[in-house]
PDB file of N, CA and C in Angstrom:
ATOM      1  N   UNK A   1      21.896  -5.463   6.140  1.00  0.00           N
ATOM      2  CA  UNK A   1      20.610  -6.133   6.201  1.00  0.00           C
ATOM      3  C   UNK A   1      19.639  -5.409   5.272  1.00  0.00           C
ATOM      4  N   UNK A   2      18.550  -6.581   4.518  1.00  0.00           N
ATOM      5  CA  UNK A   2      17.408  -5.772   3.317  1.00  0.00           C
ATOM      6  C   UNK A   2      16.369  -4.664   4.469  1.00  0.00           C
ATOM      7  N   UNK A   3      16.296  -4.055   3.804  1.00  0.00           N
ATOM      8  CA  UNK A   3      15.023  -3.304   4.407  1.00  0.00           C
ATOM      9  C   UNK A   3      13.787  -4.526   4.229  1.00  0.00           C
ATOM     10  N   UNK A   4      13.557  -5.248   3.980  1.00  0.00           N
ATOM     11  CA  UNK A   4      12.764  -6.476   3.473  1.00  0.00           C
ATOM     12  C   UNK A   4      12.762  -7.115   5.448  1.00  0.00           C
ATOM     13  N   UNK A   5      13.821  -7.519   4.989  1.00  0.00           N
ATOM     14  CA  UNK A   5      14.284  -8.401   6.837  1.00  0.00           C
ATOM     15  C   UNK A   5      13.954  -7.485   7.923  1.00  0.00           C
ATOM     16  N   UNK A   6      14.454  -6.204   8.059  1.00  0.00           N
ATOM     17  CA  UNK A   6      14.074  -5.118   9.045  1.00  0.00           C
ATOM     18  C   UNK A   6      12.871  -4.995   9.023  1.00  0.00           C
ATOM     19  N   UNK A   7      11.979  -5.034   7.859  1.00  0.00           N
ATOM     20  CA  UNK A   7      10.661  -4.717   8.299  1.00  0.00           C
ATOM     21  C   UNK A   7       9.294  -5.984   7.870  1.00  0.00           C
ATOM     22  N   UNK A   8       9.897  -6.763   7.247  1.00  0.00           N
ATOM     23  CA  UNK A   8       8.858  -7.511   6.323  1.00  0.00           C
ATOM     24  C   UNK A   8       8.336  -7.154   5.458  1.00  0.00           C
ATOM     25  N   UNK A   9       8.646  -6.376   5.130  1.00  0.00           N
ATOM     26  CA  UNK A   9       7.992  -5.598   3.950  1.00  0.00           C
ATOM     27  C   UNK A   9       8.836  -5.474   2.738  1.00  0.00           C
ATOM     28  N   UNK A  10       7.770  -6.333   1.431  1.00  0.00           N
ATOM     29  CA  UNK A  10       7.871  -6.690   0.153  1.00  0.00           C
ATOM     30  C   UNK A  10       7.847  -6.235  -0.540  1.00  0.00           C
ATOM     31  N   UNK A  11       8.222  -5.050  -1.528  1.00  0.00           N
ATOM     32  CA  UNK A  11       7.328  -4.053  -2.373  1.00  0.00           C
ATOM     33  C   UNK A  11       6.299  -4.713  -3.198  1.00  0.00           C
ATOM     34  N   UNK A  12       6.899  -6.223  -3.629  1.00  0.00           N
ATOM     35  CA  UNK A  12       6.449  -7.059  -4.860  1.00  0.00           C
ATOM     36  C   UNK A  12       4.886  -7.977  -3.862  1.00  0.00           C
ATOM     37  N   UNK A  13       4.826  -8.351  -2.743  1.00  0.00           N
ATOM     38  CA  UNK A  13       4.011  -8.566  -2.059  1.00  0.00           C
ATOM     39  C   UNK A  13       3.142  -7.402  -1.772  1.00  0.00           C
ATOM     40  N   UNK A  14       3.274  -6.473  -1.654  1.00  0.00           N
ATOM     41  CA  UNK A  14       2.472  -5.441  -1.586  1.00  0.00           C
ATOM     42  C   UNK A  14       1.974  -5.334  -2.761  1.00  0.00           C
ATOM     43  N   UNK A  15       2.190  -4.848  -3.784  1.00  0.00           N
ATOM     44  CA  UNK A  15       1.932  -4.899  -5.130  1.00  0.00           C
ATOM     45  C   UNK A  15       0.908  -6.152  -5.545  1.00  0.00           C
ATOM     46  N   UNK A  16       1.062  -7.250  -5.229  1.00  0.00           N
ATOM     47  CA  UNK A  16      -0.049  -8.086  -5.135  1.00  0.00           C
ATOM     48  C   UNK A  16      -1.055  -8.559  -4.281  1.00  0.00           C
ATOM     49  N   UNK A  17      -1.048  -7.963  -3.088  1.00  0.00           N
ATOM     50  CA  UNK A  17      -2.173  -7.280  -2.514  1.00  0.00           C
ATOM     51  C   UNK A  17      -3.084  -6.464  -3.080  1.00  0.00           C
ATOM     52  N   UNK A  18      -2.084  -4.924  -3.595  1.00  0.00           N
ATOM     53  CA  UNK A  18      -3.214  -3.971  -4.353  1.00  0.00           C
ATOM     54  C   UNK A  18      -3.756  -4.532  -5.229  1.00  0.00           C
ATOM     55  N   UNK A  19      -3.117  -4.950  -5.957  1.00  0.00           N
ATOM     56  CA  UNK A  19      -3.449  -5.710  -7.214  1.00  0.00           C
ATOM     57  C   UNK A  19      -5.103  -6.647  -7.325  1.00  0.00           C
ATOM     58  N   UNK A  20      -4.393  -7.488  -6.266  1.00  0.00           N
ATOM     59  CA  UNK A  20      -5.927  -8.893  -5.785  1.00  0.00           C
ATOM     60  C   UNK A  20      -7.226  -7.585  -5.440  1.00  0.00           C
ATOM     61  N   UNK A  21      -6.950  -6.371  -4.345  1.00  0.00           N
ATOM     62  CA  UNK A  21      -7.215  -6.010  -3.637  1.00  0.00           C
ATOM     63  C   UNK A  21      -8.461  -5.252  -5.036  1.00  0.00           C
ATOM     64  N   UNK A  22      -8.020  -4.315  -5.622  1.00  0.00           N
ATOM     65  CA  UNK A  22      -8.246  -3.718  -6.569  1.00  0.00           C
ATOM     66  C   UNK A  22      -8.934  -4.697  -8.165  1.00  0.00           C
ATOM     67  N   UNK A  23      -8.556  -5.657  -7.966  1.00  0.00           N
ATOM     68  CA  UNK A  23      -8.884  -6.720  -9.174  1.00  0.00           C
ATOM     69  C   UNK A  23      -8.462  -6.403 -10.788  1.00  0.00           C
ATOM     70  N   UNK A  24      -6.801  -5.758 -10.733  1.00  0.00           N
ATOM     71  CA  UNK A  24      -6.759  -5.313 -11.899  1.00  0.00           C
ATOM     72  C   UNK A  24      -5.067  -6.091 -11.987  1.00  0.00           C
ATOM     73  N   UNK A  25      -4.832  -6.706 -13.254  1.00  0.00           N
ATOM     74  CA  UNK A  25      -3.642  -6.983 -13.405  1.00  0.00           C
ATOM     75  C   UNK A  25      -2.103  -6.805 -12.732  1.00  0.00           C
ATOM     76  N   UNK A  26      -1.377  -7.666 -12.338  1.00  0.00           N
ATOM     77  CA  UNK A  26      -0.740  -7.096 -11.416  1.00  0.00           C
ATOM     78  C   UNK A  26       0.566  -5.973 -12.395  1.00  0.00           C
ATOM     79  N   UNK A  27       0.889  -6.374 -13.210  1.00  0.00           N
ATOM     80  CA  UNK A  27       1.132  -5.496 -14.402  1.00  0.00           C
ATOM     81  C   UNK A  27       0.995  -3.939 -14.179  1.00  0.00           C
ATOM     82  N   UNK A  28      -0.642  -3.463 -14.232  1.00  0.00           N
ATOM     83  CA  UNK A  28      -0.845  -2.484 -13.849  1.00  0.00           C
ATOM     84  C   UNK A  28      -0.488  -1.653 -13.019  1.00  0.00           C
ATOM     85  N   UNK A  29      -0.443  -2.352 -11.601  1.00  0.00           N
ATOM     86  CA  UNK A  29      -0.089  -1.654 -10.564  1.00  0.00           C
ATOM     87  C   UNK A  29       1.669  -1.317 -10.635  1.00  0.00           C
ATOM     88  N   UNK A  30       2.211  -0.351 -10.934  1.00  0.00           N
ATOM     89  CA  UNK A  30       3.753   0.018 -11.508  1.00  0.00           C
ATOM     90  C   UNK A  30       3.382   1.120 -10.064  1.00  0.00           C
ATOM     91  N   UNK A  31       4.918   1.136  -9.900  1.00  0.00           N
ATOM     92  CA  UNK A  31       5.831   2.143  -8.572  1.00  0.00           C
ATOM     93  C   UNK A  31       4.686   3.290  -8.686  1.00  0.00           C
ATOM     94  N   UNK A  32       4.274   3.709  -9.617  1.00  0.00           N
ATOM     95  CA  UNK A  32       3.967   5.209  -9.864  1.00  0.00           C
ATOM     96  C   UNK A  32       2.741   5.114 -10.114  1.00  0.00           C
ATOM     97  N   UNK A  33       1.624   4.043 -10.694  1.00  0.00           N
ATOM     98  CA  UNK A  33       0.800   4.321 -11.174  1.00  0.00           C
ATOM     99  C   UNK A  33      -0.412   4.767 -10.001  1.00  0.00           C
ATOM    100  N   UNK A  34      -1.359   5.717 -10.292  1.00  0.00           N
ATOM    101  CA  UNK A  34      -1.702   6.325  -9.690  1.00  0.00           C
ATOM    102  C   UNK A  34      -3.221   5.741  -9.260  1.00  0.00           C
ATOM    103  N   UNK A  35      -3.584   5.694  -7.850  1.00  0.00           N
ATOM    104  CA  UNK A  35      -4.552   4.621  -8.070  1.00  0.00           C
ATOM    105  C   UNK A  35      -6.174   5.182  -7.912  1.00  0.00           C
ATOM    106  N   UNK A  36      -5.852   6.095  -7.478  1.00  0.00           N
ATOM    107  CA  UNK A  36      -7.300   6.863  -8.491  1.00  0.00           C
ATOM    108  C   UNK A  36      -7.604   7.312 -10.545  1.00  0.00           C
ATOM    109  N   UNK A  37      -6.456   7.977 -10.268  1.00  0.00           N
ATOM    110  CA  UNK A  37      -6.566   8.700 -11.820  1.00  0.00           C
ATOM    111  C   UNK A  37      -6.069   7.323 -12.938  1.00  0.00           C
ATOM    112  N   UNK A  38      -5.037   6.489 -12.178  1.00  0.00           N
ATOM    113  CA  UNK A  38      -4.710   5.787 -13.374  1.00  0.00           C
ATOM    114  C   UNK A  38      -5.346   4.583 -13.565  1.00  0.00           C
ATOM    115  N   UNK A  39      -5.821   4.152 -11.852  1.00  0.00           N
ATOM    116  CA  UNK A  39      -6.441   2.592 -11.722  1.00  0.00           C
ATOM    117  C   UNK A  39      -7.967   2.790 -11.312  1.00  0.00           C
ATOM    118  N   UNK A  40      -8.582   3.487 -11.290  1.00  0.00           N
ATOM    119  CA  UNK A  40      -9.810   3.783 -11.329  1.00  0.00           C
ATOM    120  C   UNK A  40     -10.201   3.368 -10.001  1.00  0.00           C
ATOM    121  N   UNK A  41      -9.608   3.732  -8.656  1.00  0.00           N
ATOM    122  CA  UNK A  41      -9.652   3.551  -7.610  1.00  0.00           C
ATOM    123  C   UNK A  41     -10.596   4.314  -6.831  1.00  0.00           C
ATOM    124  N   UNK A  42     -12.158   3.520  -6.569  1.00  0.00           N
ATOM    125  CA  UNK A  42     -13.062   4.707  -5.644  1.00  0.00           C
ATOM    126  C   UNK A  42     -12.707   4.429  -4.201  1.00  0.00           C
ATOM    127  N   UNK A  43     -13.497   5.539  -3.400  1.00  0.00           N
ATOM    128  CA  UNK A  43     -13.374   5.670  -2.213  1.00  0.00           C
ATOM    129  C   UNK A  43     -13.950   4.290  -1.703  1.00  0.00           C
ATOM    130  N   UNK A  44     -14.425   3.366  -1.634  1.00  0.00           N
ATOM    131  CA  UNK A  44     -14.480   1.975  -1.625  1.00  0.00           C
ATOM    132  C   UNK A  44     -13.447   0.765  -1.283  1.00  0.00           C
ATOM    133  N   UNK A  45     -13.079   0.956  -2.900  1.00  0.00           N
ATOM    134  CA  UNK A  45     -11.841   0.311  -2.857  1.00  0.00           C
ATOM    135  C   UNK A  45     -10.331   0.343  -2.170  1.00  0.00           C
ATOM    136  N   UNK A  46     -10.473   1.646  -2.200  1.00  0.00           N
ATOM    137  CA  UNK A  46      -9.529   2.586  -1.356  1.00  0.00           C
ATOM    138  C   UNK A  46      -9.539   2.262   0.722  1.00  0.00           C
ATOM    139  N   UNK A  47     -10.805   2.468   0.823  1.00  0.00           N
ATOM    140  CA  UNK A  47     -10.995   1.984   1.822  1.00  0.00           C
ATOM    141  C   UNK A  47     -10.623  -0.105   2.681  1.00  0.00           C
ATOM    142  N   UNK A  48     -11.151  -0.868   1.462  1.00  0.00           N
ATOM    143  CA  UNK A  48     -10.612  -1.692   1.228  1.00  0.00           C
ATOM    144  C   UNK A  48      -9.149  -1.818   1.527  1.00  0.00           C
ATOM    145  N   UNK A  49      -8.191  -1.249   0.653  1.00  0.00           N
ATOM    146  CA  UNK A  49      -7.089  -1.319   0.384  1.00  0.00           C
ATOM    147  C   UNK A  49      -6.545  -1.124   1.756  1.00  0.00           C
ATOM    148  N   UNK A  50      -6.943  -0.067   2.396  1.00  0.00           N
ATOM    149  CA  UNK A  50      -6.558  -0.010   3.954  1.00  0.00           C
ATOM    150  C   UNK A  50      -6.955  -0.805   4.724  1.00  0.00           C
ATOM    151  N   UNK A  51      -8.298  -1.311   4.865  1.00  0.00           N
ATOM    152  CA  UNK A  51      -8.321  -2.160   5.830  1.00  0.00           C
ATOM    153  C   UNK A  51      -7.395  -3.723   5.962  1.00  0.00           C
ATOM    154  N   UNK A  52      -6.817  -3.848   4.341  1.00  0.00           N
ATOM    155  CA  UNK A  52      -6.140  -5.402   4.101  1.00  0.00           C
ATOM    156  C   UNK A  52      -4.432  -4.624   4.858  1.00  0.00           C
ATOM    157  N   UNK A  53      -4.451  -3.338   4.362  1.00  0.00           N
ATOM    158  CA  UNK A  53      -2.694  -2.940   4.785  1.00  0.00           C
ATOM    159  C   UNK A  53      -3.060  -3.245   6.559  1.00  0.00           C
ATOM    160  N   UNK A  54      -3.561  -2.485   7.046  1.00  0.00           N
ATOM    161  CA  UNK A  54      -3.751  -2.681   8.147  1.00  0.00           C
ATOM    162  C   UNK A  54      -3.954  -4.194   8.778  1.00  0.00           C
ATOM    163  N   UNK A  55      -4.918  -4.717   8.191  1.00  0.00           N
ATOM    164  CA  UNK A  55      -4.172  -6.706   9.332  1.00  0.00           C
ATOM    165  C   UNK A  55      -3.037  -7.153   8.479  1.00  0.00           C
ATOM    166  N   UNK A  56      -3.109  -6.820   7.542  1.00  0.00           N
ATOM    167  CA  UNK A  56      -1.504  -7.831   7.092  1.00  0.00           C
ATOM    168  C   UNK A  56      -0.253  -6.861   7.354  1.00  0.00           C
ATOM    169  N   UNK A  57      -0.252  -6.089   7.747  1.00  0.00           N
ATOM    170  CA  UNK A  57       1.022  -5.267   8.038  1.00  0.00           C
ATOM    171  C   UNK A  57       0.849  -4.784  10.025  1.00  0.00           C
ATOM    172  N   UNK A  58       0.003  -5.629  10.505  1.00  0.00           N
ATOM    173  CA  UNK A  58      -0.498  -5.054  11.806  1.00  0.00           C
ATOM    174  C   UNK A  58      -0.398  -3.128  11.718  1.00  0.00           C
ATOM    175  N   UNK A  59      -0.518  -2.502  11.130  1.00  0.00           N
ATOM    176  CA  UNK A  59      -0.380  -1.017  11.240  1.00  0.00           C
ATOM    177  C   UNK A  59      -1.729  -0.684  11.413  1.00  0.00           C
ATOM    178  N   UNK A  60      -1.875   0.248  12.205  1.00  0.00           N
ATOM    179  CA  UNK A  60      -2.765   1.463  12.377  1.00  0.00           C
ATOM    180  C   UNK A  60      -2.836   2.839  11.389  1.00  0.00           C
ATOM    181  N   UNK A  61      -3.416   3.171   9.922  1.00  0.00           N
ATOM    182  CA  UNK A  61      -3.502   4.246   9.484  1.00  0.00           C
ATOM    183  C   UNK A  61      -4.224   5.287   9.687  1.00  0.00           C
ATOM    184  N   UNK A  62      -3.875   6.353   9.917  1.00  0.00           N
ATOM    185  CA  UNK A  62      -4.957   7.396  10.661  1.00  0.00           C
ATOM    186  C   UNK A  62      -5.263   7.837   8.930  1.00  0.00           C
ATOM    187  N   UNK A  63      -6.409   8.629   9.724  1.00  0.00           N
ATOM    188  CA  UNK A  63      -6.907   9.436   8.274  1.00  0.00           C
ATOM    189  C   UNK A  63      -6.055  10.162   7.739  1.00  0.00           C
ATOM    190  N   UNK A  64      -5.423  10.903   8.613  1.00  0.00           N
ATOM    191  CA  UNK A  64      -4.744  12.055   8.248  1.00  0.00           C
ATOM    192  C   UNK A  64      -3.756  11.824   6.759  1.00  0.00           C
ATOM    193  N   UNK A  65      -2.947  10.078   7.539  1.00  0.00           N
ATOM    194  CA  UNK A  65      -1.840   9.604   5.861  1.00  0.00           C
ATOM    195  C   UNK A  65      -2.963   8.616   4.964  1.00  0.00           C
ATOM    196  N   UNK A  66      -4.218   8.693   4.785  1.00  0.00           N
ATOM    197  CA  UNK A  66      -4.545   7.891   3.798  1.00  0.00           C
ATOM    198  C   UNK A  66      -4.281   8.966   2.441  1.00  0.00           C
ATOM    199  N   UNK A  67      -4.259   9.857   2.116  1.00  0.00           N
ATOM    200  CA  UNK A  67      -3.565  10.879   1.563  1.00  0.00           C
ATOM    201  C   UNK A  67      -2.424   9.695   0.904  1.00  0.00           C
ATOM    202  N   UNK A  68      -1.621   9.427   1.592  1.00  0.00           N
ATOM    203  CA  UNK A  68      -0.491   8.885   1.264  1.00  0.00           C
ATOM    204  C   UNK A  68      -0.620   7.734   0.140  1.00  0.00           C
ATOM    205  N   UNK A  69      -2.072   7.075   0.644  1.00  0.00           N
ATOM    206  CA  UNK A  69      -1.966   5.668  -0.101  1.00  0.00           C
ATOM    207  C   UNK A  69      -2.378   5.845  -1.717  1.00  0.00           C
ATOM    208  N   UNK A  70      -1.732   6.671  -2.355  1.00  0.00           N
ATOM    209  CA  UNK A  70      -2.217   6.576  -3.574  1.00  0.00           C
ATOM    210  C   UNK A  70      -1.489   6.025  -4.885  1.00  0.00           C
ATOM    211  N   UNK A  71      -0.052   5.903  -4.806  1.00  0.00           N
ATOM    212  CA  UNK A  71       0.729   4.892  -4.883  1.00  0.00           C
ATOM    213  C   UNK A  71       1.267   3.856  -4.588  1.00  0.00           C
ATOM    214  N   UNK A  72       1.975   2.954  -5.545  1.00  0.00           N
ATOM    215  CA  UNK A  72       2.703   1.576  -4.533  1.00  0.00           C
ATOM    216  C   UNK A  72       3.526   2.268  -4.026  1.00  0.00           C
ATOM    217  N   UNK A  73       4.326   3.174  -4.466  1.00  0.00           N
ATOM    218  CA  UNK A  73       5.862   3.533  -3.869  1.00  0.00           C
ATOM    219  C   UNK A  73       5.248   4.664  -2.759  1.00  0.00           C
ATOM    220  N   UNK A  74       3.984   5.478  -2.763  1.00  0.00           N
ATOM    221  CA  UNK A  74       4.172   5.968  -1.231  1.00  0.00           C
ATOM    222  C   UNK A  74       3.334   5.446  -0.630  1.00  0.00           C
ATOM    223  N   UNK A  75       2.631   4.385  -0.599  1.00  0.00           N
ATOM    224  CA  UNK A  75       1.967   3.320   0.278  1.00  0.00           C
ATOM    225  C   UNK A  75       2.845   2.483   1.254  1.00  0.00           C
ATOM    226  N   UNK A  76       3.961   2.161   0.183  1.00  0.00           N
ATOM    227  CA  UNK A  76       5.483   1.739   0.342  1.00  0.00           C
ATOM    228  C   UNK A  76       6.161   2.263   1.735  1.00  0.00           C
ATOM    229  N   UNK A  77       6.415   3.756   0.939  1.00  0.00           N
ATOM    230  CA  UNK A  77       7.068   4.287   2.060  1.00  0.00           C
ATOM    231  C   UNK A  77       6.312   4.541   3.331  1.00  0.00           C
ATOM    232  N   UNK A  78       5.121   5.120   3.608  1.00  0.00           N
ATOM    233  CA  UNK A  78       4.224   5.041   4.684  1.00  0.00           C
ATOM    234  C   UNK A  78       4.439   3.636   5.052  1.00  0.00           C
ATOM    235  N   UNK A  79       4.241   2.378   4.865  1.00  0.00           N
ATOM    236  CA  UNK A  79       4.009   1.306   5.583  1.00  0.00           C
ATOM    237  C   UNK A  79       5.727   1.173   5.975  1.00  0.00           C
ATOM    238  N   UNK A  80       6.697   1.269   5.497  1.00  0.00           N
ATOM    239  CA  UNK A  80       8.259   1.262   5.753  1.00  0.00           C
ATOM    240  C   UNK A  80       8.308   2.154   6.926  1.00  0.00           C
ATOM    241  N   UNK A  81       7.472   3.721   7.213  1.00  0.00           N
ATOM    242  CA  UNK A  81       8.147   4.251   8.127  1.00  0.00           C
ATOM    243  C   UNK A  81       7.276   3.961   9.216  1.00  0.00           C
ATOM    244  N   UNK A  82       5.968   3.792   8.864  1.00  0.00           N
ATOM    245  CA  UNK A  82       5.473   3.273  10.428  1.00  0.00           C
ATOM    246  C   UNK A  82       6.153   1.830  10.996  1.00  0.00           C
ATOM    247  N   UNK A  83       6.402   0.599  10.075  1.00  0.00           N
ATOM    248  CA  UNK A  83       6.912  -0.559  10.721  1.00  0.00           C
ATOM    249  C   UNK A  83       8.366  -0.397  11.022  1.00  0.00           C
ATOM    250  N   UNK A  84       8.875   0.807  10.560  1.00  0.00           N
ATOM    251  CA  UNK A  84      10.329   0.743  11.607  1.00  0.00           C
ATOM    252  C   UNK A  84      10.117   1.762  13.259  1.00  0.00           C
ATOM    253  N   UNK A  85       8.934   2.245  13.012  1.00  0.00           N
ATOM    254  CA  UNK A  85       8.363   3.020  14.214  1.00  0.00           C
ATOM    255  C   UNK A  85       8.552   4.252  14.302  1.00  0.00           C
ATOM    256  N   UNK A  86       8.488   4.651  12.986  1.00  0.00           N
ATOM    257  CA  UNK A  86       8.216   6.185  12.755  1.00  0.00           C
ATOM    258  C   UNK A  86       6.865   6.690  12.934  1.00  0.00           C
ATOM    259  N   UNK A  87       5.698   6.112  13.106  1.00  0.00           N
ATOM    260  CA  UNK A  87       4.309   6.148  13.188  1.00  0.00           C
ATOM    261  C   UNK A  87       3.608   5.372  13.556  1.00  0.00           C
TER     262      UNK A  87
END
């Protein structure tokens, strides 16, 4: 079974979230790119960005992993390990 089916979770749907979320090409947003230093991501937007992960992924992010959200790929993995119920 996809990790997709186990959890609902899209990388490529996510990715166009940040994307809409952020208002920058979806192009831009790559596995790695960094979304302060590379996408000009303020504490704003950032904030943003969590509140959309949070109702569309029903998750709860504590402060502690917003740390985490600074990529697609470890936004990725944070939203992968809390919706299999690691967090």
């Amino acid at each position: 079974m996809s990790d997709q089916l186990t959890t609902g979770l899209d990388k490529e749907d996510l990715r166009q979230l940040i994307a809409d979320t952020i208002d920058v090409d979806l192009a831009e947003v790559t596995d790695d790119a960094h979304f302060v230093n590379d996408l000009e991501v303020d504490s704003l937007m950032a904030l943003e960005i969590t509140v959309r992960l949070e109702k569309r992924y029903g998750v709860k992010m504590e402060e502690s992993e917003l740390i985490a959200v600074s990529t697609l790929d470890s936004t990725y993995q944070l939203l992968d390990g809390k919706l299999r119920g690691g967090s």
